[in-house]
N, C-alpha and C. Protein backbone atom coordinates (compact mmCIF):
# COMPACT_ATOMS: atom_id res chain seq x y z
N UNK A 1 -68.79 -59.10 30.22
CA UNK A 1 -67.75 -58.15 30.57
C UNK A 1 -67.65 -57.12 29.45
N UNK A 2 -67.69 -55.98 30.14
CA UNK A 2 -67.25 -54.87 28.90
C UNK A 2 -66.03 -54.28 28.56
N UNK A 3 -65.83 -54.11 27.37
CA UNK A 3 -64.74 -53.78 26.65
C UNK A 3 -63.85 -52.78 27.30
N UNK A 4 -62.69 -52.27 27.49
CA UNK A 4 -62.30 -51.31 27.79
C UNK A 4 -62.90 -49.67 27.03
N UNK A 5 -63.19 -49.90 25.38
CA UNK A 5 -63.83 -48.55 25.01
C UNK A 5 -65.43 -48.44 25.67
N UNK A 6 -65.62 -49.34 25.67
CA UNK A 6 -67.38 -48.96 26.24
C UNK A 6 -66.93 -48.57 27.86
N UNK A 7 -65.96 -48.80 28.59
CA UNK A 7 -65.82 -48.29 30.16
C UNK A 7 -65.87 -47.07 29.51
N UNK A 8 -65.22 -46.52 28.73
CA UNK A 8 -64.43 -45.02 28.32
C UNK A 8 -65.52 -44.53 27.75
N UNK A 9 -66.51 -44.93 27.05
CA UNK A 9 -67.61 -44.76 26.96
C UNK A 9 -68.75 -44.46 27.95
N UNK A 10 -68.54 -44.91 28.36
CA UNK A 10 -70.01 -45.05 29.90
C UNK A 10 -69.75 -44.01 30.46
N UNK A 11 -68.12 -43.73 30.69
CA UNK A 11 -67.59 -42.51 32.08
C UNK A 11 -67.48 -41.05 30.91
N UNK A 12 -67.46 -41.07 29.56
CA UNK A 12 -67.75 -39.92 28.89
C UNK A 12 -69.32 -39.14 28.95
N UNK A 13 -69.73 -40.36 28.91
CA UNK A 13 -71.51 -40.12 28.93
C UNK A 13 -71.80 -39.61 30.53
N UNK A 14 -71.57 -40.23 31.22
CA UNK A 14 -71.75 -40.26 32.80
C UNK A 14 -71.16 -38.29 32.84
N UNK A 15 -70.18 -38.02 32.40
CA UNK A 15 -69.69 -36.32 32.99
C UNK A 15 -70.43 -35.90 31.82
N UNK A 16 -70.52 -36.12 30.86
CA UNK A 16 -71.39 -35.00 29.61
C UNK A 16 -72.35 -34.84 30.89
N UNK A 17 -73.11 -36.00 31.07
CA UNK A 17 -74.55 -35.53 31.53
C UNK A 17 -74.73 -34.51 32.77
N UNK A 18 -73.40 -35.18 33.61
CA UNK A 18 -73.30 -34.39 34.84
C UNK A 18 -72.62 -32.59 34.58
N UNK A 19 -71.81 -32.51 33.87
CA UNK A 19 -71.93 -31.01 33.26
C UNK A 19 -73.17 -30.41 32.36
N UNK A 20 -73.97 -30.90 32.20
CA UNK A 20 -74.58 -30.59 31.08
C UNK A 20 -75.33 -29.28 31.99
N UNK A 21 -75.63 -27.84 31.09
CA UNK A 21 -76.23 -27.17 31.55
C UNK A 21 -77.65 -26.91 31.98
N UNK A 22 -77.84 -26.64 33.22
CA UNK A 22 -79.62 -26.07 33.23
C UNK A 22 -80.33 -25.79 31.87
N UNK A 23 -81.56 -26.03 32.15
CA UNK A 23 -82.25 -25.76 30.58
C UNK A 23 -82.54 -24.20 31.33
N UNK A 24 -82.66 -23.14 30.21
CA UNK A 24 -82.31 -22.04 30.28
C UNK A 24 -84.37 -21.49 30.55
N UNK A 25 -84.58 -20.64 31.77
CA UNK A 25 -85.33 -20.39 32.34
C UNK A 25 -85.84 -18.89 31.67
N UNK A 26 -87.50 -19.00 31.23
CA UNK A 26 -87.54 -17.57 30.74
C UNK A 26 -87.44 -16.41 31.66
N UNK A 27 -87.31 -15.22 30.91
CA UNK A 27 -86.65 -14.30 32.61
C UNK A 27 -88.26 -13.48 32.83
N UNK A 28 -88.61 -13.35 34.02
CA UNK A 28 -89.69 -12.46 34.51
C UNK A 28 -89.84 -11.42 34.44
N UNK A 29 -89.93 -10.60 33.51
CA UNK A 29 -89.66 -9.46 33.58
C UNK A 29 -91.15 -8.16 33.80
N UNK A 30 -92.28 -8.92 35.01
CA UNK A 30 -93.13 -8.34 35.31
C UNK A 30 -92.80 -7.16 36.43
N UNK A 31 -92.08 -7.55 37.05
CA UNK A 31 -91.42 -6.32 37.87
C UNK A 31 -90.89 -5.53 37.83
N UNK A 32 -90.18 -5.61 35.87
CA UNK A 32 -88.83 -5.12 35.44
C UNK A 32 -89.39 -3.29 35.90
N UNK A 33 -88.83 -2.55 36.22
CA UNK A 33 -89.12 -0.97 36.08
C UNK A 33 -87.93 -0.45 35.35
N UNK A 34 -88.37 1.13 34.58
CA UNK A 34 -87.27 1.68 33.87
C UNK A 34 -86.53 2.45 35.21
N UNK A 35 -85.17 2.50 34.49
CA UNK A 35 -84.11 3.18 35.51
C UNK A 35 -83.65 3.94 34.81
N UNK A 36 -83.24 5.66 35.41
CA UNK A 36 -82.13 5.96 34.75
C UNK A 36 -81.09 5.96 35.01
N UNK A 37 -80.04 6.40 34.49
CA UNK A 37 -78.68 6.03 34.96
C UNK A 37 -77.72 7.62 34.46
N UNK A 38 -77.09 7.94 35.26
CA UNK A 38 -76.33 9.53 35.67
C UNK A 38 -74.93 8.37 34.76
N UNK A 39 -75.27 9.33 32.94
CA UNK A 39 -74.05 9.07 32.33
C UNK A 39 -72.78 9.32 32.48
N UNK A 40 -72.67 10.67 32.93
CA UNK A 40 -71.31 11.39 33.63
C UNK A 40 -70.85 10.82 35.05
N UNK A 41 -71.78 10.84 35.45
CA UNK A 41 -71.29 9.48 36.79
C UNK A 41 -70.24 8.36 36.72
N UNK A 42 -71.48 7.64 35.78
CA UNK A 42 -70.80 6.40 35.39
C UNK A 42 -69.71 6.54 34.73
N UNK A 43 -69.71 7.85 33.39
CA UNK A 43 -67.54 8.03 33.17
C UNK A 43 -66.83 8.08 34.17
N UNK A 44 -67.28 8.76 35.14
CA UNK A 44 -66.72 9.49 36.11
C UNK A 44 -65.99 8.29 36.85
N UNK A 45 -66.78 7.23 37.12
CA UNK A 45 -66.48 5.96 37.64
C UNK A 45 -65.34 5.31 36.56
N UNK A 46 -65.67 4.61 35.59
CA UNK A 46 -65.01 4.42 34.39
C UNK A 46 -63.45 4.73 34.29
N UNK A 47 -63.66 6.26 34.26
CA UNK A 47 -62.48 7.22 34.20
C UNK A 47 -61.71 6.64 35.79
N UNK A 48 -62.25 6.95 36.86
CA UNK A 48 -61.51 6.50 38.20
C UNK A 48 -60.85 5.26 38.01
N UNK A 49 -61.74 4.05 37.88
CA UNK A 49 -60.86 2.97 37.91
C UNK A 49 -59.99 2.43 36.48
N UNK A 50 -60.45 3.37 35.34
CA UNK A 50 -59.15 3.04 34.53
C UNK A 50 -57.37 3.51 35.03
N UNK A 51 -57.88 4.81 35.59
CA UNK A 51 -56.77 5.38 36.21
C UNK A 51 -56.01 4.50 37.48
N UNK A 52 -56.37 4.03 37.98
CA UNK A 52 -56.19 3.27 39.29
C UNK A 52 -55.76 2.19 38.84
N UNK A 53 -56.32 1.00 37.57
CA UNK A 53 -55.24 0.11 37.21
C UNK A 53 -54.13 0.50 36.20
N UNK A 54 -53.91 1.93 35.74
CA UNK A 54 -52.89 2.22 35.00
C UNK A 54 -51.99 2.43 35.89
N UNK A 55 -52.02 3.20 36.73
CA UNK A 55 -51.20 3.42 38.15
C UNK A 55 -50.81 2.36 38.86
N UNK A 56 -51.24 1.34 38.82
CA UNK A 56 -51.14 -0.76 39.22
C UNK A 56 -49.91 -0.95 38.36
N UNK A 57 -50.65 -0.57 37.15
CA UNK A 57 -49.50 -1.17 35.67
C UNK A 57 -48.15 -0.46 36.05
N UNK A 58 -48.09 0.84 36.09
CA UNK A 58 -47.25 1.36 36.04
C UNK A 58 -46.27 1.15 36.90
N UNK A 59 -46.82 1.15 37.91
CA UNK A 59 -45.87 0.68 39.44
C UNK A 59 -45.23 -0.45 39.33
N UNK A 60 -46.14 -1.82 38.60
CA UNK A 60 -45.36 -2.71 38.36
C UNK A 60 -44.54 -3.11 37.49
N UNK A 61 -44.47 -2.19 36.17
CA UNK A 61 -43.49 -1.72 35.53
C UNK A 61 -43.06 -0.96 35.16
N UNK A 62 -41.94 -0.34 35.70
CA UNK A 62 -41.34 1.11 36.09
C UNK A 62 -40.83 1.07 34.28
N UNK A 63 -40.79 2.16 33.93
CA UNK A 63 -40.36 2.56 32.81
C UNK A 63 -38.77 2.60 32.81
N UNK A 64 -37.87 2.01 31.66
CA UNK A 64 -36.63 1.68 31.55
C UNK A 64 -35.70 2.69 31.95
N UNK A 65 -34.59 2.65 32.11
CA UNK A 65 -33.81 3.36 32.88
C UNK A 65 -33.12 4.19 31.18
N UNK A 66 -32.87 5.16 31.10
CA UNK A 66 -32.19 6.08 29.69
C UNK A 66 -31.19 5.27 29.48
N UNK A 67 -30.81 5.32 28.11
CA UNK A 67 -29.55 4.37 27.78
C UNK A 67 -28.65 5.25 28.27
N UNK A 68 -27.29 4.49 28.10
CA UNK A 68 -26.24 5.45 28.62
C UNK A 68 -25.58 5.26 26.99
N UNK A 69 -25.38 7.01 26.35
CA UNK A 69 -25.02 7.25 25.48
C UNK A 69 -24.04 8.05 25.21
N UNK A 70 -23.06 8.07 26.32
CA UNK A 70 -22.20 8.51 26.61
C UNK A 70 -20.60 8.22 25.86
N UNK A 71 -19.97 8.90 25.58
CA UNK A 71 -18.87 8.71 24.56
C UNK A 71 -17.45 8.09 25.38
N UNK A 72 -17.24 6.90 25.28
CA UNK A 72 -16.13 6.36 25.88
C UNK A 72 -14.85 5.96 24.95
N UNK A 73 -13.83 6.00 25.49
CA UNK A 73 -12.53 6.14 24.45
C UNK A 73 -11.75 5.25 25.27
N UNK A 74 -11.70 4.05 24.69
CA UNK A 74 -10.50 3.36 25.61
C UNK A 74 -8.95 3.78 25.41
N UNK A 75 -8.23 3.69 26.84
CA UNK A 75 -7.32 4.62 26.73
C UNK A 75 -5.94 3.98 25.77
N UNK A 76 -6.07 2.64 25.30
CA UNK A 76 -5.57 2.19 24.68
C UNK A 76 -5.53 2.26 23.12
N UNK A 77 -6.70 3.57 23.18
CA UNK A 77 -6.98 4.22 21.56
C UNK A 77 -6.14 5.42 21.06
N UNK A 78 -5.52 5.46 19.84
CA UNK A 78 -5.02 6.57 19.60
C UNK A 78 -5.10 8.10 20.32
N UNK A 79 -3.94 8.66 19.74
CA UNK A 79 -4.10 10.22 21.10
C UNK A 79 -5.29 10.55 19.78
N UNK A 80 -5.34 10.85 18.73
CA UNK A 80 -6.28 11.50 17.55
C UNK A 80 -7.73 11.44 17.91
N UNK A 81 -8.07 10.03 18.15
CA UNK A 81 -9.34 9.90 18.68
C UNK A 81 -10.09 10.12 19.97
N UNK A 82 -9.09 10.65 20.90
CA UNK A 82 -9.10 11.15 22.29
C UNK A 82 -9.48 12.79 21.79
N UNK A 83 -8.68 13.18 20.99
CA UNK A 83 -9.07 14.53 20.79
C UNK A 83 -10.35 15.02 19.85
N UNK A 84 -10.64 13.67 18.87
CA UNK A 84 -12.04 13.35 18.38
C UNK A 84 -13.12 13.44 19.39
N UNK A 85 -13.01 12.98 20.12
CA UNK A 85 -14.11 12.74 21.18
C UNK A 85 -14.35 14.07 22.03
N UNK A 86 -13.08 14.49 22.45
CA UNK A 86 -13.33 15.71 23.37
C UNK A 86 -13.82 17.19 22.12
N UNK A 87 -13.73 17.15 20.72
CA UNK A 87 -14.06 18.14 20.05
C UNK A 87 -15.75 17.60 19.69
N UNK A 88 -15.94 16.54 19.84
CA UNK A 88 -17.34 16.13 19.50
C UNK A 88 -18.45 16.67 21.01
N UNK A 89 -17.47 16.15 21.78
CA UNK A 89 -18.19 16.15 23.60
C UNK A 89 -18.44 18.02 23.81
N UNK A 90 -17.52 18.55 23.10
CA UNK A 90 -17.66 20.21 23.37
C UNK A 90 -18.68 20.73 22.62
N UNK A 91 -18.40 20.17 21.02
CA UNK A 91 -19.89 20.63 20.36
C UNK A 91 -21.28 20.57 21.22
N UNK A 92 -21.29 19.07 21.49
CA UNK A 92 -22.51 18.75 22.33
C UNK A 92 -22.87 19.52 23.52
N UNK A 93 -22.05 19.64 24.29
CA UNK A 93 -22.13 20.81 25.57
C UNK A 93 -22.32 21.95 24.91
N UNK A 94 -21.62 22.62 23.57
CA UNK A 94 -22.52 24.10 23.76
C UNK A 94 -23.70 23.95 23.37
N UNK A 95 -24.11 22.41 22.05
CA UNK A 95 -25.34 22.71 21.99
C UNK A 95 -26.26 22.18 22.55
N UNK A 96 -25.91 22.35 23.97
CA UNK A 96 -26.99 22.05 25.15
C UNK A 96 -27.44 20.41 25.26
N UNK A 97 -26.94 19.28 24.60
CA UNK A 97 -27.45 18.24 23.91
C UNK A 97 -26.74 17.83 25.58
């Protein structure tokens, strides 16, 4: 009877072998012919489908919504700082901000 490590043994050996890769085949390269290849094409291609998964990306994440930076005064705040705010809020409106 065998041990429990030699089972664990046998079934390690047993999948090594059964994964183990093809022995690697030399390649034929009697048929090989030269090709050329249209470089601007191939950007051209390149360029298309980079654009097409940025446009993927993008869609699936919409760019954040602007903070809201807006000047709020609870009304439970001094009258001084009510009038702080509305002399700050006027600057900003004339200077276009």
């Amino acid at each position: 009877m065998s041990t429990p490590d030699e089972v664990v043994q046998a079934q390690l050996g047993a999948v090594a072998a059964a994964s183990a890769p093809a022995p690697l085949q030399p390649l034929d390269l009697s048929q090989a012919r030269a090709v050329e290849v249209d470089a601007q094409a191939l950007l051209a291609q390149l360029q298309e489908l980079t654009a097409k998964a940025q446009a993927r990306e993008d869609a699936a994440n919409p760019p954040p919504e602007p903070a809201d930076d807006s000047l709020h005064v609870d009304g439970n705040a001094p009258s001084y700082l009510h009038d702080v705010v509305a002399k700050i809020e006027k600057r900003l409106t004339a200077a276009g901000v």
